[in-house]
PDB file of N, CA and C in Angstrom:
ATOM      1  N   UNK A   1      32.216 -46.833  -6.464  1.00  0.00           N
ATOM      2  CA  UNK A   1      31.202 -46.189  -5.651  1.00  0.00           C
ATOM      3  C   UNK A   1      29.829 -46.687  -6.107  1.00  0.00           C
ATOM      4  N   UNK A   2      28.772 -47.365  -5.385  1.00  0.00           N
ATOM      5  CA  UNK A   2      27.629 -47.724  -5.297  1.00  0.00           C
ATOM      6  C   UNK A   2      26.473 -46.576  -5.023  1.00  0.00           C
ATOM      7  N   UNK A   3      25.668 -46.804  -6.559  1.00  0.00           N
ATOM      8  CA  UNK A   3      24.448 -45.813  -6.729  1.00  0.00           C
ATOM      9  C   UNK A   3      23.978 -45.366  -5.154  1.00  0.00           C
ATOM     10  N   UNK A   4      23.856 -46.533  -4.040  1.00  0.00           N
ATOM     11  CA  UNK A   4      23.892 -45.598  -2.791  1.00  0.00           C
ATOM     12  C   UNK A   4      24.783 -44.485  -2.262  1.00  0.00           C
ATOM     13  N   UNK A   5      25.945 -44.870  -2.432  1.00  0.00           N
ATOM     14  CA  UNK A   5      27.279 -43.933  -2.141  1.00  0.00           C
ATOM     15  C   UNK A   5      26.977 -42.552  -2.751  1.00  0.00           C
ATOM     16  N   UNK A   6      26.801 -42.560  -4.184  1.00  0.00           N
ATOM     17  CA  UNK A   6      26.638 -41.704  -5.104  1.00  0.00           C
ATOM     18  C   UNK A   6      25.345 -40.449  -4.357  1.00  0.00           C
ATOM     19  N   UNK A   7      24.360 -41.314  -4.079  1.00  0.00           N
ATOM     20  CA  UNK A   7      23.000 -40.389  -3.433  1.00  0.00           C
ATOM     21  C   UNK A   7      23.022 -39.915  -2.625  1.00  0.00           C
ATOM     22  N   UNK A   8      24.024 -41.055  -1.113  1.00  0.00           N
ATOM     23  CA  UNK A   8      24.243 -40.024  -0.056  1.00  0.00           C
ATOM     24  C   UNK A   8      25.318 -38.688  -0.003  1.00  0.00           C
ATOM     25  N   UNK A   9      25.825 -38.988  -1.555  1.00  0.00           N
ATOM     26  CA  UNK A   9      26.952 -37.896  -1.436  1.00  0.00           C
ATOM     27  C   UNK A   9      26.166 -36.842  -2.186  1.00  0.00           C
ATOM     28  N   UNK A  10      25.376 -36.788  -2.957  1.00  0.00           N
ATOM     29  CA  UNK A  10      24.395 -35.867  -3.605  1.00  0.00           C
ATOM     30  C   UNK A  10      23.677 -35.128  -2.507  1.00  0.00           C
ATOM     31  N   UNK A  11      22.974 -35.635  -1.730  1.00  0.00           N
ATOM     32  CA  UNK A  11      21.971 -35.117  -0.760  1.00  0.00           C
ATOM     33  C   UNK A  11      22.932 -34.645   0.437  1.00  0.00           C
ATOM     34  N   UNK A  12      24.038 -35.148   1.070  1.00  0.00           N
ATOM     35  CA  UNK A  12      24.747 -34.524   1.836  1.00  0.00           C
ATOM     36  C   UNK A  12      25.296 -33.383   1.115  1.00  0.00           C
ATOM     37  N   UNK A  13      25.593 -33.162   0.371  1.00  0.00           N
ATOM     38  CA  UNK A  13      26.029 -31.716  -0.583  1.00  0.00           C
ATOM     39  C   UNK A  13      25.078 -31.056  -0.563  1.00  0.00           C
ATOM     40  N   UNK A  14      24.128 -31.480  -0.752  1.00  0.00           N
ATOM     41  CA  UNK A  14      22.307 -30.577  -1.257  1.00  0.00           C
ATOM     42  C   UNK A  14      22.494 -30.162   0.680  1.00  0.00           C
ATOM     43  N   UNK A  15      22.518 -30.976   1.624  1.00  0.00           N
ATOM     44  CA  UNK A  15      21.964 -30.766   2.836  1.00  0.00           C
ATOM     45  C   UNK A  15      23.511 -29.484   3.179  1.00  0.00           C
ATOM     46  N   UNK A  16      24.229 -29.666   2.930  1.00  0.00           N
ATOM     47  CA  UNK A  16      25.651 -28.123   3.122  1.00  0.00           C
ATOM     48  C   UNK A  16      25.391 -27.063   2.277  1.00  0.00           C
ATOM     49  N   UNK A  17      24.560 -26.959   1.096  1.00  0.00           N
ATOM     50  CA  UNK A  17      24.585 -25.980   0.436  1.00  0.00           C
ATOM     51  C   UNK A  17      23.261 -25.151   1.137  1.00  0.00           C
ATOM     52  N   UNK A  18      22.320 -25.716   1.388  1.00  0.00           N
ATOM     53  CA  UNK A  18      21.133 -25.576   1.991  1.00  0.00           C
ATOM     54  C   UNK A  18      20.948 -24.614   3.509  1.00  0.00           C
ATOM     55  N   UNK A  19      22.467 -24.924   3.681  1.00  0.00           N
ATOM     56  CA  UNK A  19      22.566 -24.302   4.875  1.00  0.00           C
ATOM     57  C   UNK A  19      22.914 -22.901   5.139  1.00  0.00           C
ATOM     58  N   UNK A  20      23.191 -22.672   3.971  1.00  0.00           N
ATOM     59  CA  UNK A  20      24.471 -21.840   3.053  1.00  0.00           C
ATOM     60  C   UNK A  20      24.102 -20.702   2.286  1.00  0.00           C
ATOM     61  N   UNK A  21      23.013 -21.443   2.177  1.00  0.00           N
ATOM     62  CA  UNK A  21      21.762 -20.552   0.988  1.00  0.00           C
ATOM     63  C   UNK A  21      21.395 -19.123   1.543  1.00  0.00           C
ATOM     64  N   UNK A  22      21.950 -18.202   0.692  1.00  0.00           N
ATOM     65  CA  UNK A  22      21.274 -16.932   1.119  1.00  0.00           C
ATOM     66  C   UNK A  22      19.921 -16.699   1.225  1.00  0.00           C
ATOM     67  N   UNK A  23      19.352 -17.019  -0.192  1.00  0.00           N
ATOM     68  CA  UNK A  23      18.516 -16.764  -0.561  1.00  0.00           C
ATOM     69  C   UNK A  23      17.368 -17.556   0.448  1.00  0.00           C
ATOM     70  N   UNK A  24      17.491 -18.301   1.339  1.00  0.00           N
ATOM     71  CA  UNK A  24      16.094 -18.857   2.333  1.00  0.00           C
ATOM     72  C   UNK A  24      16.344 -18.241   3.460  1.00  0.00           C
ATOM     73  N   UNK A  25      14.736 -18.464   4.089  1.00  0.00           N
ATOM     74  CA  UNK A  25      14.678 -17.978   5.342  1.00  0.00           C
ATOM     75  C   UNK A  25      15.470 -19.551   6.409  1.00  0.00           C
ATOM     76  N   UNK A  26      15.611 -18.785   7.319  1.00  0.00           N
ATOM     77  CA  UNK A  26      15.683 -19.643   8.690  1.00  0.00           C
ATOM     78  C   UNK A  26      15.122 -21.167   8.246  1.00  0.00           C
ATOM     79  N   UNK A  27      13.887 -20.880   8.334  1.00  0.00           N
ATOM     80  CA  UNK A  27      12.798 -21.838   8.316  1.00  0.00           C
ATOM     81  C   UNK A  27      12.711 -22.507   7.234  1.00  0.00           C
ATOM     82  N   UNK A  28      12.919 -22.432   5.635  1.00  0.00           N
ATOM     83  CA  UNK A  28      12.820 -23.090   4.770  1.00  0.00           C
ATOM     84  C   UNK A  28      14.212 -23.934   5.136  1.00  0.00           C
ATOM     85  N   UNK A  29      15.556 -23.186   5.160  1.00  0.00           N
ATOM     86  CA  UNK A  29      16.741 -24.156   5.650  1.00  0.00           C
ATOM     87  C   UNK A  29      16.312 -25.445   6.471  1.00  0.00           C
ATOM     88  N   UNK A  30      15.633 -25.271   7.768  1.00  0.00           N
ATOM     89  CA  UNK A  30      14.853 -26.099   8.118  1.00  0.00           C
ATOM     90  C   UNK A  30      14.220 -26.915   8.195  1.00  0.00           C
ATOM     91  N   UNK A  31      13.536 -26.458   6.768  1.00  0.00           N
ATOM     92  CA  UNK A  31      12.364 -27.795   6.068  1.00  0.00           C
ATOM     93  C   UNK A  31      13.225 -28.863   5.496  1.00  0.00           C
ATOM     94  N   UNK A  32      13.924 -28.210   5.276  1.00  0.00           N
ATOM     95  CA  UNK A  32      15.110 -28.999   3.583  1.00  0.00           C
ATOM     96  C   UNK A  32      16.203 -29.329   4.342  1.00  0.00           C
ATOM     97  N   UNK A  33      16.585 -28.985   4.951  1.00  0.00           N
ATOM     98  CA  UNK A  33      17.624 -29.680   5.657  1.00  0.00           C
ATOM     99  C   UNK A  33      16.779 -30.865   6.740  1.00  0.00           C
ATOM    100  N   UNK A  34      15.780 -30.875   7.209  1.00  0.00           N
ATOM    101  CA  UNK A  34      14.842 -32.250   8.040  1.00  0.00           C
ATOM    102  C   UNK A  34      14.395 -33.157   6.646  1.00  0.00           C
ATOM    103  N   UNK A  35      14.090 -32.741   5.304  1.00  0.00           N
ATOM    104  CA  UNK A  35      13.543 -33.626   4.630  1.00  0.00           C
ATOM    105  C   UNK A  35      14.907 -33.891   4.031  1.00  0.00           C
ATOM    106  N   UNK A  36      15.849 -33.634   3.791  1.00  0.00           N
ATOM    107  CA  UNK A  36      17.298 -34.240   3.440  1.00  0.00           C
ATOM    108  C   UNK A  36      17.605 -35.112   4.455  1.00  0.00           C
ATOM    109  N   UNK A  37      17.479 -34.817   5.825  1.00  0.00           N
ATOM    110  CA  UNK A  37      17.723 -35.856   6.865  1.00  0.00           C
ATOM    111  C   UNK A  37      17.057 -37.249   6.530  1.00  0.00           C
ATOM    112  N   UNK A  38      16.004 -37.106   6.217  1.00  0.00           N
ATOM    113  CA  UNK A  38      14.667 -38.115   6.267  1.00  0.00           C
ATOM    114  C   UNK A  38      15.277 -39.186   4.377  1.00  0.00           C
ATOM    115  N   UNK A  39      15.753 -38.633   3.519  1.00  0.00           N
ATOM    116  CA  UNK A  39      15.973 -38.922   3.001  1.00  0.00           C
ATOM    117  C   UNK A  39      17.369 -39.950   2.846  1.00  0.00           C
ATOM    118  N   UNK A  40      18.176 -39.097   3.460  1.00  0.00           N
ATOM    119  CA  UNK A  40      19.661 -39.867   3.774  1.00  0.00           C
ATOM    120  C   UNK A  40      19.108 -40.821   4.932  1.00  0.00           C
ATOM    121  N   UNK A  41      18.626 -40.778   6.097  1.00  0.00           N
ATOM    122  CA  UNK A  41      18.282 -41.874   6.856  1.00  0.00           C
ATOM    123  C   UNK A  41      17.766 -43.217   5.926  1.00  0.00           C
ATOM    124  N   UNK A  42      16.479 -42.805   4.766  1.00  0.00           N
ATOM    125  CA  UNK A  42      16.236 -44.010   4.354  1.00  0.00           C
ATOM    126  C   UNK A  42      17.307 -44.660   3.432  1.00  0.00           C
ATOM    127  N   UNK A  43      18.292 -44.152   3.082  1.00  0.00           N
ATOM    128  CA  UNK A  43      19.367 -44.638   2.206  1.00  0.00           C
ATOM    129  C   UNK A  43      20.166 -45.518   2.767  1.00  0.00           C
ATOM    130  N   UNK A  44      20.669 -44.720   3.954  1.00  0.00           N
ATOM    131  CA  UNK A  44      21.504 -45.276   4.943  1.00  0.00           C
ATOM    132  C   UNK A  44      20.646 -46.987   5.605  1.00  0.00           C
ATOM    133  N   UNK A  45      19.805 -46.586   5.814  1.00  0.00           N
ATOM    134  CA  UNK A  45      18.833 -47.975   6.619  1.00  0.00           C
ATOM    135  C   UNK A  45      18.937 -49.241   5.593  1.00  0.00           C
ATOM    136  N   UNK A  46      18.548 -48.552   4.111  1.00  0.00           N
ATOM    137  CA  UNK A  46      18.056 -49.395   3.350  1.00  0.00           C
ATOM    138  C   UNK A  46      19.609 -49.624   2.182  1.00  0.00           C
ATOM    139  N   UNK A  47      20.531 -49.887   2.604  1.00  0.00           N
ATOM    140  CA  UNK A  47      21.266 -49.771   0.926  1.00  0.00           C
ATOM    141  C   UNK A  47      21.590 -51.341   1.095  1.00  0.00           C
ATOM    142  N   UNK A  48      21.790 -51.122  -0.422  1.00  0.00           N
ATOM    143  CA  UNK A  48      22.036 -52.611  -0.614  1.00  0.00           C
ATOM    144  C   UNK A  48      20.854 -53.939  -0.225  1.00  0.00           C
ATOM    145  N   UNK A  49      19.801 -53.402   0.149  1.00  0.00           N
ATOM    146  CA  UNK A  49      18.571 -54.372   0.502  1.00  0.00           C
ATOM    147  C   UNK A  49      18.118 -54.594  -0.599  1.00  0.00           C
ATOM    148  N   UNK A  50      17.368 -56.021  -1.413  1.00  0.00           N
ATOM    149  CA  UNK A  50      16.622 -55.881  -2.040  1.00  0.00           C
ATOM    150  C   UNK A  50      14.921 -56.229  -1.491  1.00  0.00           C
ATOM    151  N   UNK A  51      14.831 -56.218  -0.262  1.00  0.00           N
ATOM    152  CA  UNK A  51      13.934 -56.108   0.440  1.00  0.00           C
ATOM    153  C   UNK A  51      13.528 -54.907   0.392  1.00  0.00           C
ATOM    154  N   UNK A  52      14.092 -53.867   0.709  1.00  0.00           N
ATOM    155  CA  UNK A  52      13.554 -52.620   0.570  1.00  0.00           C
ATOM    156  C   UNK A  52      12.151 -51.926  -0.296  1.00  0.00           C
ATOM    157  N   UNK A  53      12.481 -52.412  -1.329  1.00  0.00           N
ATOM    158  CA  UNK A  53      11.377 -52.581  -2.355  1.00  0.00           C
ATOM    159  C   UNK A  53       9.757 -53.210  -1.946  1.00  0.00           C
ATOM    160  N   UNK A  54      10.237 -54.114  -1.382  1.00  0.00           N
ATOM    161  CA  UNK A  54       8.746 -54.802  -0.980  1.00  0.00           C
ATOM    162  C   UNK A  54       8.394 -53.844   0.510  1.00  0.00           C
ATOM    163  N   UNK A  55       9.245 -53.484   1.012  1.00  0.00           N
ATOM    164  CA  UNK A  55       9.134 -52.465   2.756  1.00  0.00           C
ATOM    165  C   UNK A  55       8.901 -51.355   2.054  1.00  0.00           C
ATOM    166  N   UNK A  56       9.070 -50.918   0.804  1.00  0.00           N
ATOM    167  CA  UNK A  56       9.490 -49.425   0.927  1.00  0.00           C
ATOM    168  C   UNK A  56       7.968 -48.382   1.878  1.00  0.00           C
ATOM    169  N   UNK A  57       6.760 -48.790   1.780  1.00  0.00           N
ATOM    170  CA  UNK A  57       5.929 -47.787   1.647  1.00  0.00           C
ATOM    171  C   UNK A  57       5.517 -47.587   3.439  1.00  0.00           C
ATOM    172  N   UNK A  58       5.738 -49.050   4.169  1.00  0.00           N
ATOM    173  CA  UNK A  58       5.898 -48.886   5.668  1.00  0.00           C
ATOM    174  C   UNK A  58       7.076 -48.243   5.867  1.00  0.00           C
ATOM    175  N   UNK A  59       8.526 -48.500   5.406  1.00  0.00           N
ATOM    176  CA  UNK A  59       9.294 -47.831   6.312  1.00  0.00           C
ATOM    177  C   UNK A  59       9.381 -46.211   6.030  1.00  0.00           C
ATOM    178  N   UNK A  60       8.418 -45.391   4.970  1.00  0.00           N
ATOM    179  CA  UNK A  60       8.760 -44.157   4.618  1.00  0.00           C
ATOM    180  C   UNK A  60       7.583 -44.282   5.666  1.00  0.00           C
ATOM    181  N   UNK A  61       6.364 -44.234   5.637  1.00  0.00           N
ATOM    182  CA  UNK A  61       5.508 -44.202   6.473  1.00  0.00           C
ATOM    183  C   UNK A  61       5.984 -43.945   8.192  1.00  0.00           C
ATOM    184  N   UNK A  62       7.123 -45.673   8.488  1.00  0.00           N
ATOM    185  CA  UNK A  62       7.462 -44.900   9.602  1.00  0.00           C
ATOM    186  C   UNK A  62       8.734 -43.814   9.611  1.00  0.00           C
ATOM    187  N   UNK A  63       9.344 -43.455   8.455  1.00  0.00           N
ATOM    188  CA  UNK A  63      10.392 -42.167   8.854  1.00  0.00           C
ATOM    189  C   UNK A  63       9.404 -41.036   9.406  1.00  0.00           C
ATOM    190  N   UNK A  64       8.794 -41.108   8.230  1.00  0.00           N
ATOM    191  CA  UNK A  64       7.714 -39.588   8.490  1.00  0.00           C
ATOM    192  C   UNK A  64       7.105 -39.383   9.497  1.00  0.00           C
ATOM    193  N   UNK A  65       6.483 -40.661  10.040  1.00  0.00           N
ATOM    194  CA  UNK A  65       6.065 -40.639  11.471  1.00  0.00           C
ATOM    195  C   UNK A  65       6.974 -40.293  12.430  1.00  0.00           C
ATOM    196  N   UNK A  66       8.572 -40.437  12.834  1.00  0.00           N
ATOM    197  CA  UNK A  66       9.140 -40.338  13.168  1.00  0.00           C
ATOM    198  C   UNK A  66       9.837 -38.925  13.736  1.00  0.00           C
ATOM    199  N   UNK A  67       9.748 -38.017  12.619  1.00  0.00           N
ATOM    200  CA  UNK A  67       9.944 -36.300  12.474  1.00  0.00           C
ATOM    201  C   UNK A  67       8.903 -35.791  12.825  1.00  0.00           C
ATOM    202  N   UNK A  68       7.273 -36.325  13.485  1.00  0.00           N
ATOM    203  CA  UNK A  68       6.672 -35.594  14.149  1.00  0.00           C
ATOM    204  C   UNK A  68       6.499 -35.710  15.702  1.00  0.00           C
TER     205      UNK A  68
END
């Protein structure tokens, strides 16, 4: 399993427990489950690139742009 594999399986767990969570409102589930999205998207786009590195600060730029 590849340090990517490993992260999207971290943050997809984080994004099911999140959902799950007593303890938040509606709306924080919400936040954290869209910025878990935003996170696994850039994993998914970018694994295994070593380009990524030199893109990284446009393509977070355009995720974020993206969720508004």
């Amino acid at each position: 399993m590849s340090k990517d594999d490993v992260r999207l399986e971290v943050l997809s767990q984080a994004r099911e427990l999140a959902a799950d969570a007593p303890n938040l409102t509606p709306a924080q589930v919400d936040e954290i489950v869209k910025l878990l999205d935003v996170l696994i998207e850039a994993i998914e786009r970018n694994a295994g690139t070593e380009e990524a590195e030199r893109l990284a600060r446009p393509l977070a730029e355009g995720l974020v742009q993206n969720r508004n």
